[in-house]
Protein backbone atom coordinates (compact mmCIF):
# COMPACT_ATOMS: atom_id res chain seq x y z
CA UNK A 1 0.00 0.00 0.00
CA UNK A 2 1.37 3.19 -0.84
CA UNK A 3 2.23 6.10 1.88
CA UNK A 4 -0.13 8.88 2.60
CA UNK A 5 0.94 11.93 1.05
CA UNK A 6 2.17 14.63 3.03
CA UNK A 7 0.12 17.16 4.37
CA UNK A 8 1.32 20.41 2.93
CA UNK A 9 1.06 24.16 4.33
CA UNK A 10 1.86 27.03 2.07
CA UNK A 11 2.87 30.13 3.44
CA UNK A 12 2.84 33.09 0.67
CA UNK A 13 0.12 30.75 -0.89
CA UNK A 14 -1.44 33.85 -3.02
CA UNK A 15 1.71 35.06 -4.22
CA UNK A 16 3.58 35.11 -7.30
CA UNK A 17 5.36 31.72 -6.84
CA UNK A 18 2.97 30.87 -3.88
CA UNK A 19 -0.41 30.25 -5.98
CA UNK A 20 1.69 28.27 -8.09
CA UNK A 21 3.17 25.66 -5.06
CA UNK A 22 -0.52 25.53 -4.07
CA UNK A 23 -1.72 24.24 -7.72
CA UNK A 24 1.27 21.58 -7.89
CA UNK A 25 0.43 20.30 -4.40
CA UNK A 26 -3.19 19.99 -4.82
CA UNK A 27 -2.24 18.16 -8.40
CA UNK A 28 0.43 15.99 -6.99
CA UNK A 29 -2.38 15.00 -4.44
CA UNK A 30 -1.27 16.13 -1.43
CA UNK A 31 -4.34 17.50 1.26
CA UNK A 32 -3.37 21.26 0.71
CA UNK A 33 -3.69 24.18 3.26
CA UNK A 34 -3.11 27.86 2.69
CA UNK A 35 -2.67 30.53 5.18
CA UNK A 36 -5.23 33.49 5.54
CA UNK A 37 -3.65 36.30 6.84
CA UNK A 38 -5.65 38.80 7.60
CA UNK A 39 -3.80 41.95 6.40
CA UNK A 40 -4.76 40.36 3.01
CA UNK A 41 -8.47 39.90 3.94
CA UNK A 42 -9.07 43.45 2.21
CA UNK A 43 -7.29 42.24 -1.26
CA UNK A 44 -10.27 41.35 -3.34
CA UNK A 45 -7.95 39.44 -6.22
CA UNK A 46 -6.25 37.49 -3.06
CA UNK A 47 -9.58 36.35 -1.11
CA UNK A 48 -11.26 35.44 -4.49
CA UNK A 49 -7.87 33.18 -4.89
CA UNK A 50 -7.98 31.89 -2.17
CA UNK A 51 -11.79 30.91 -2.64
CA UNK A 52 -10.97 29.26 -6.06
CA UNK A 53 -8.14 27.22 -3.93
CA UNK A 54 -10.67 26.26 -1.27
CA UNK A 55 -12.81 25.14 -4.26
CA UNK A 56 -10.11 22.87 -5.48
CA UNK A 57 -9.95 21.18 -2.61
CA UNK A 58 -7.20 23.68 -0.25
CA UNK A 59 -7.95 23.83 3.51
CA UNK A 60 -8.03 27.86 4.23
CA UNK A 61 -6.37 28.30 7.71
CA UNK A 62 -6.69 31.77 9.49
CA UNK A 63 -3.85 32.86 10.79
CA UNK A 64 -1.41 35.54 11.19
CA UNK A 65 3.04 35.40 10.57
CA UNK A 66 2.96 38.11 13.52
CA UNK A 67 1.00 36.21 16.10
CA UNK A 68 3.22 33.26 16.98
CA UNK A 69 0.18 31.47 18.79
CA UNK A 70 -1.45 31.37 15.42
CA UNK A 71 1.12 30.03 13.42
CA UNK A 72 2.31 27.33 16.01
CA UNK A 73 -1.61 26.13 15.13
CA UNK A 74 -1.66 25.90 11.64
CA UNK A 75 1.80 24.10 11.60
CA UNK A 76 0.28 21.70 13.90
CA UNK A 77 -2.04 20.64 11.65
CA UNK A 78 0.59 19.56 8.85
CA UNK A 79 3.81 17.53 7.88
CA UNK A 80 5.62 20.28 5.21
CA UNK A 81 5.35 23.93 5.43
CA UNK A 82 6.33 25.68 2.54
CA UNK A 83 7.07 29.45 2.76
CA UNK A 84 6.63 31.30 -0.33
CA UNK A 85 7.17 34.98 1.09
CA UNK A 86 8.98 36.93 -1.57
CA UNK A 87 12.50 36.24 -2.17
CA UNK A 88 12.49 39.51 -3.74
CA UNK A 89 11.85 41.45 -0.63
CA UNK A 90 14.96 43.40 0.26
CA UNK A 91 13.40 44.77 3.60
CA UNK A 92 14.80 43.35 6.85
CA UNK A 93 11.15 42.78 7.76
CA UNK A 94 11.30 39.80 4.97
CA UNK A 95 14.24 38.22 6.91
CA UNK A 96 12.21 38.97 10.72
CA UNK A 97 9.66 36.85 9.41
CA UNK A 98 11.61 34.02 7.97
CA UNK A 99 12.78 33.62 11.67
CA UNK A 100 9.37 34.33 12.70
CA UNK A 101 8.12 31.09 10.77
CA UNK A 102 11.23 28.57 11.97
CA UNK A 103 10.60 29.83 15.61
CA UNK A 104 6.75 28.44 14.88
CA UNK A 105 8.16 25.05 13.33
CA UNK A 106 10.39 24.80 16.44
CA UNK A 107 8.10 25.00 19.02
CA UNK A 108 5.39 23.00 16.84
CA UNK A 109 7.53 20.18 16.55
CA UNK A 110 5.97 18.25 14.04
CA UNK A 111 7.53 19.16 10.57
CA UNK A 112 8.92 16.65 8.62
CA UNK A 113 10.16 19.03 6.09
CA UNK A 114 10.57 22.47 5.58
CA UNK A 115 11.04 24.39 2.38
CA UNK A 116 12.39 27.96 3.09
CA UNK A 117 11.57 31.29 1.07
CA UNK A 118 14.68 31.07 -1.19
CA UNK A 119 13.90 30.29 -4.29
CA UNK A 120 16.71 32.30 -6.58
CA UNK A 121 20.10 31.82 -6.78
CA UNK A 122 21.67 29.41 -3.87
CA UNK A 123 22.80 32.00 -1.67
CA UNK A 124 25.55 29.44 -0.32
CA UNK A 125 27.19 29.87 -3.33
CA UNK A 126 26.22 33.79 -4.39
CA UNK A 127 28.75 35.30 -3.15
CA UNK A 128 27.65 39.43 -3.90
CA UNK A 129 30.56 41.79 -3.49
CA UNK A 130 28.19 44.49 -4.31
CA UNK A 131 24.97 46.14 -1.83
CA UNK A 132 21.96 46.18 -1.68
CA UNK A 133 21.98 42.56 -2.95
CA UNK A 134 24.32 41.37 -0.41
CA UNK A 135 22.49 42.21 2.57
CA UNK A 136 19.75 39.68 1.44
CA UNK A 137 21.65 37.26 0.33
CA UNK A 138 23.29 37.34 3.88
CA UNK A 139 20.02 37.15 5.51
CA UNK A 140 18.86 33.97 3.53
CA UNK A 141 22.41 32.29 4.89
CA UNK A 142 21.41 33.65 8.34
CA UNK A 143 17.76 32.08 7.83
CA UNK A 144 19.48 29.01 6.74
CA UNK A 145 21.51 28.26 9.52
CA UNK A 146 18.42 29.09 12.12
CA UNK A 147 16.57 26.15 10.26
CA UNK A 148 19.89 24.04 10.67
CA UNK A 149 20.49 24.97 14.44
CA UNK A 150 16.81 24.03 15.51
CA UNK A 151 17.48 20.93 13.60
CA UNK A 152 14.46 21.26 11.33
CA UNK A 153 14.37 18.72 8.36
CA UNK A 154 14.23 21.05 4.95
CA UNK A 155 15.37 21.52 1.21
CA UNK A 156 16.38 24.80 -0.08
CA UNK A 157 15.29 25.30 -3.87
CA UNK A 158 17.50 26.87 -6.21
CA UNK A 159 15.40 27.87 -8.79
CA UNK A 160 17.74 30.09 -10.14
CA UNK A 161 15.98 32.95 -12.34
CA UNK A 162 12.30 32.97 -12.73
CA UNK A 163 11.26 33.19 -16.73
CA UNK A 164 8.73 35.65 -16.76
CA UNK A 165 11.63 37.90 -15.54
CA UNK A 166 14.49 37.22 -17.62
CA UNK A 167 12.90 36.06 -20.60
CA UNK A 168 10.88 37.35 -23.01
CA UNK A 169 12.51 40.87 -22.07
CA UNK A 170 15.78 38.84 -23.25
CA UNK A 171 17.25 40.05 -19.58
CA UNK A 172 16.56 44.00 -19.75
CA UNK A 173 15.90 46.28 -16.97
CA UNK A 174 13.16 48.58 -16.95
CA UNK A 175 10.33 46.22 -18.85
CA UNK A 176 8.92 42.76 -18.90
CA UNK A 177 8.13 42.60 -22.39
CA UNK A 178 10.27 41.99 -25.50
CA UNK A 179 11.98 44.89 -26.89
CA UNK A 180 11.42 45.69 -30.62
CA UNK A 181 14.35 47.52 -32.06
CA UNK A 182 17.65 46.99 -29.40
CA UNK A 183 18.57 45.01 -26.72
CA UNK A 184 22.00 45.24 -24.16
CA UNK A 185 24.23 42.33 -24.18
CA UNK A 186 25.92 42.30 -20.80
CA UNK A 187 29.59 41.68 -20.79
CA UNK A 188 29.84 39.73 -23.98
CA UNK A 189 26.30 38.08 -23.71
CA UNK A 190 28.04 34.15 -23.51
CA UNK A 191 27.79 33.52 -19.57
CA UNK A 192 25.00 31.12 -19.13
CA UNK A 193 21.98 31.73 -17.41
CA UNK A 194 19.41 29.18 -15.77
CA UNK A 195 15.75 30.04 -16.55
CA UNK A 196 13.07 28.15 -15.02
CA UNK A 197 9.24 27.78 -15.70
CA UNK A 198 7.82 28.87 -12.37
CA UNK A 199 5.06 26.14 -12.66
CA UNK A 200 8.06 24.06 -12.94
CA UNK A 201 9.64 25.33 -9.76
CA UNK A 202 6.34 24.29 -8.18
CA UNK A 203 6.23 21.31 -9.56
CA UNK A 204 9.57 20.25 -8.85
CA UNK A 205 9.30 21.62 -5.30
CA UNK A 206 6.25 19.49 -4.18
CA UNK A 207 7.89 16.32 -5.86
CA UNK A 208 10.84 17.18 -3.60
CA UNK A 209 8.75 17.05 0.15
CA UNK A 210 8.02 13.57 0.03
CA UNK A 211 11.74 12.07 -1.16
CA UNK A 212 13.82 11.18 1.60
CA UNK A 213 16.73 11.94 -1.12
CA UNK A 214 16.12 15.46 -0.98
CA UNK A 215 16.09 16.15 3.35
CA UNK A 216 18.62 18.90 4.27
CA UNK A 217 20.08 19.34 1.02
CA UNK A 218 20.38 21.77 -1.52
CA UNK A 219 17.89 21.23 -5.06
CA UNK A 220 19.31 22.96 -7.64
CA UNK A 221 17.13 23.34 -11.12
CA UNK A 222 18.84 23.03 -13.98
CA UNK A 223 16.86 21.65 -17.01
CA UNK A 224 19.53 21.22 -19.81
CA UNK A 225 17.65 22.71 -22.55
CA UNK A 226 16.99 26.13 -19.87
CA UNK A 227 20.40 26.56 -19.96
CA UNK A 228 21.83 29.51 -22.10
CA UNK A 229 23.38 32.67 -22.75
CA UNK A 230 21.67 36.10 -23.19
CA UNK A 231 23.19 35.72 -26.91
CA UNK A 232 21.57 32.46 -27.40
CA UNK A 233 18.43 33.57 -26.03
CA UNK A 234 18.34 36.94 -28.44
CA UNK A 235 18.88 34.39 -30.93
CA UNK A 236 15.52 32.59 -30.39
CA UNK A 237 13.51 35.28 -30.04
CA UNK A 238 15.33 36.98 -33.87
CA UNK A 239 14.65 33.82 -35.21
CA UNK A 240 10.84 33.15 -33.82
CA UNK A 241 10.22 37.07 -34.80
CA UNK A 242 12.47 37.08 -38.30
CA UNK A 243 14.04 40.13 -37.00
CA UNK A 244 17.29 41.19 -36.37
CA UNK A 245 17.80 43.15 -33.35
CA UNK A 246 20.47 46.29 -32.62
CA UNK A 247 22.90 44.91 -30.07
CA UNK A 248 25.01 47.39 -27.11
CA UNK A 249 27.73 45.51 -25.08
CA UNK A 250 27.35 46.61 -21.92
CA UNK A 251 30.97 46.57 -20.24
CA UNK A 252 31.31 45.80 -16.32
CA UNK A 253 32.48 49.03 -15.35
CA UNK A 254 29.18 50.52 -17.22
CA UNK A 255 26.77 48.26 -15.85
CA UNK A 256 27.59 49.10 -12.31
CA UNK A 257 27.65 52.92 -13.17
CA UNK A 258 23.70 52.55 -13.71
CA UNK A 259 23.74 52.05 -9.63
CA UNK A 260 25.12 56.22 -9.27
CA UNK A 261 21.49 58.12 -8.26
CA UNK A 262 19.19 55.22 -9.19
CA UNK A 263 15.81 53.76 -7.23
CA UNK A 264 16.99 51.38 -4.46
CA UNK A 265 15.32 48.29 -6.84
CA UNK A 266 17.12 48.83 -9.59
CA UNK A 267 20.53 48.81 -7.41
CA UNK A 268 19.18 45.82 -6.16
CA UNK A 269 18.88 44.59 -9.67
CA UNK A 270 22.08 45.55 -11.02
CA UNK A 271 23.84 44.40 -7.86
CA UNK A 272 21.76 41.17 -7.69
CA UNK A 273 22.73 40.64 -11.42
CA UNK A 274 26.43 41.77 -11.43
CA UNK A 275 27.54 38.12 -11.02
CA UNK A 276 25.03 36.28 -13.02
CA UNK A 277 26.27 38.10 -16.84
CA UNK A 278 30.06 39.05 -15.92
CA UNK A 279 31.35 35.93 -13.60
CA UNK A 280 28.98 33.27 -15.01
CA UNK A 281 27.56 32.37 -11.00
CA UNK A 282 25.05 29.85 -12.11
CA UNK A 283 27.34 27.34 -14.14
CA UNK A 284 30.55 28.12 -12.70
CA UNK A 285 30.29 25.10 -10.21
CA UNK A 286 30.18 21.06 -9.78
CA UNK A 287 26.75 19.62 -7.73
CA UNK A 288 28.40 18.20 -4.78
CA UNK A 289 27.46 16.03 -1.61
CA UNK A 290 25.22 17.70 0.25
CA UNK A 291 23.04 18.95 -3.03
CA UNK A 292 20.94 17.39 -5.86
CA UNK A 293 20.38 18.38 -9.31
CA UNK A 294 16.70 18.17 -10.14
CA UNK A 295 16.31 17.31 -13.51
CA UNK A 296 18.45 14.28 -12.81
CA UNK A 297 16.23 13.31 -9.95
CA UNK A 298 13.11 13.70 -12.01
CA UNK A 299 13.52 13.01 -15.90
CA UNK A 300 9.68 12.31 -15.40
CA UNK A 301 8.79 15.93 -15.23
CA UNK A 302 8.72 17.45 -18.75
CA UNK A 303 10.00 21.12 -18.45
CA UNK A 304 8.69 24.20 -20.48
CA UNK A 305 11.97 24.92 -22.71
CA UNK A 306 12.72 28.76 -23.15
CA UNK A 307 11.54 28.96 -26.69
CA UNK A 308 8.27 27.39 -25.68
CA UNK A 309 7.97 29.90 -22.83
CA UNK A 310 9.31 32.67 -25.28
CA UNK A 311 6.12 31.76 -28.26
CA UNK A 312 3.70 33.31 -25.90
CA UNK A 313 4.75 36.53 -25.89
CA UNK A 314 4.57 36.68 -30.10
């Protein structure tokens, strides 16, 4: 007889990544709960989620990240808590609550598995030289090593860059669209880059709660086919548009000028970026002990290649 599938709590569940993690889990057939917070019980696009998740079969827990009490109670009620709190979020609040969530777990007691709010770049290995990106990346490793002191079973996902944000803008700042005339080629456009699906990061993170192959390590996605330079991915897009695009190389010492005077996000962004296009951070290591690599733990799951992802944006 086969095991009883986890019992899965996503934190973050309306977000970005988070609605996604709540589909996969639900589809993977896994009883499914989502926290209700109630700073969100004003949002009319996140309660009328969360009532289309409850109508797919999701628990709705009420519940608050600032009231310990309540948190401790929903965890109790599940095997895997998932938190799906923006990555993004430079704030130091973002970090308070991380340690908010693995003080819950703690005192709950009862997790078999918990999947932290990293999802990006493995911070273990992102080594920023440059701020504001470096104070995050610092607080994930801080996060990281809470979960490992309290001795909390979990799997860090390193989902590298989301599509819908590197993609069909062929890795510009300032849009999320394809440009039509130019694009800038950072450095000289060949370090590779990682893109990833996000209903692929879901899906590969709920297949991960369950496999005792996976506990305390390090999942790192890297679907072969994902894997390619900004060159190669201008390339696509030319040939599924049959248009040749004007091309600016975008030197080191230029792309870190565009920090002087700019909004705090986009020195996040350039700082965050800095070693993805000019030291080649995502390929410029060997999966070792202590990590897996997903693809090779999961040939089942059929990926969305880039230029698939890329065709709905003609």
């Amino acid at each position: 007889m086969a095991s009883e599938k986890s019992r899965v709590l996503v934190l973050g569940g309306t977000g970005y990544l988070g609605k996604r993690l709540v589909k996969a889990s639900l589809s993977q057939g896994h009883p499914t709960y989502v926290l209700q917070r109630p700073e969100n019980c004003m949002d009319i696009n996140k309660i009328q989620l969360l009532m289309r998740f409850k109508k797919g079969g999701a628990k709705i827990i009420e519940g608050s990240l600032s009231n310990h009490g309540s948190l401790v109670r929903a965890i109790n009620q599940v095997d895997v808590v998932i938190s799906a709190l923006s990555s993004s979020d430079t704030s130091a609040t973002a970090t308070q609550l991380q340690h908010k969530i693995v003080d819950a777990i703690k005192e709950a007691g009862n997790v078999k598995r918990f999947v932290p709010a990293e999802f990006c770049i493995d911070p273990a290995r992102m080594f920023h030289k440059h701020e504001p990106a470096k104070a995050l990346n610092d607080g994930m490793m801080a996060v990281r090593k809470a979960i490992q002191d309290a001795k909390i079973p979990y799997t860090a996902i390193a989902a590298n860059v989301f599509a819908g944000y590197y993609a069909p803008n062929l890795c510009q700042f300032g849009t999320l669209m394809p440009p039509k005339e130019k694009v800038n080629i950072f450095g000289d456009g060949n370090a590779k880059v990682i893109f990833l699906d996000e209903d692929d990061i879901a899906t590969y993170t709920i297949k991960t709660i369950d496999d005792p192959r996976t506990v305390n390590k390090t999942l790192h996605l890297m679907p072969p086919m994902n894997i390619l330079s900004q060159n190669e991915l201008v390339e696509i897009w030319e040939k599924l548009t049959g248009t040749k695009l004007n091309k600016s190389f975008i030197s080191a010492e230029e792309f870190l000028a565009m920090m002087k005077g700019a909004h705090f996000l986009t020195q996040f962004g350039i700082a965050h970026n800095y070693p993805l296009y000019y030291e080649g951070c995502l390929t410029n290591f060997e999966v070792k002990e202590g990590e897996e690599e997903a693809s090779k733990l999961y040939p089942d799951v059929k990926y969305t290649h880039v230029e698939e992802y890329l065709k709905r944006y003609l």
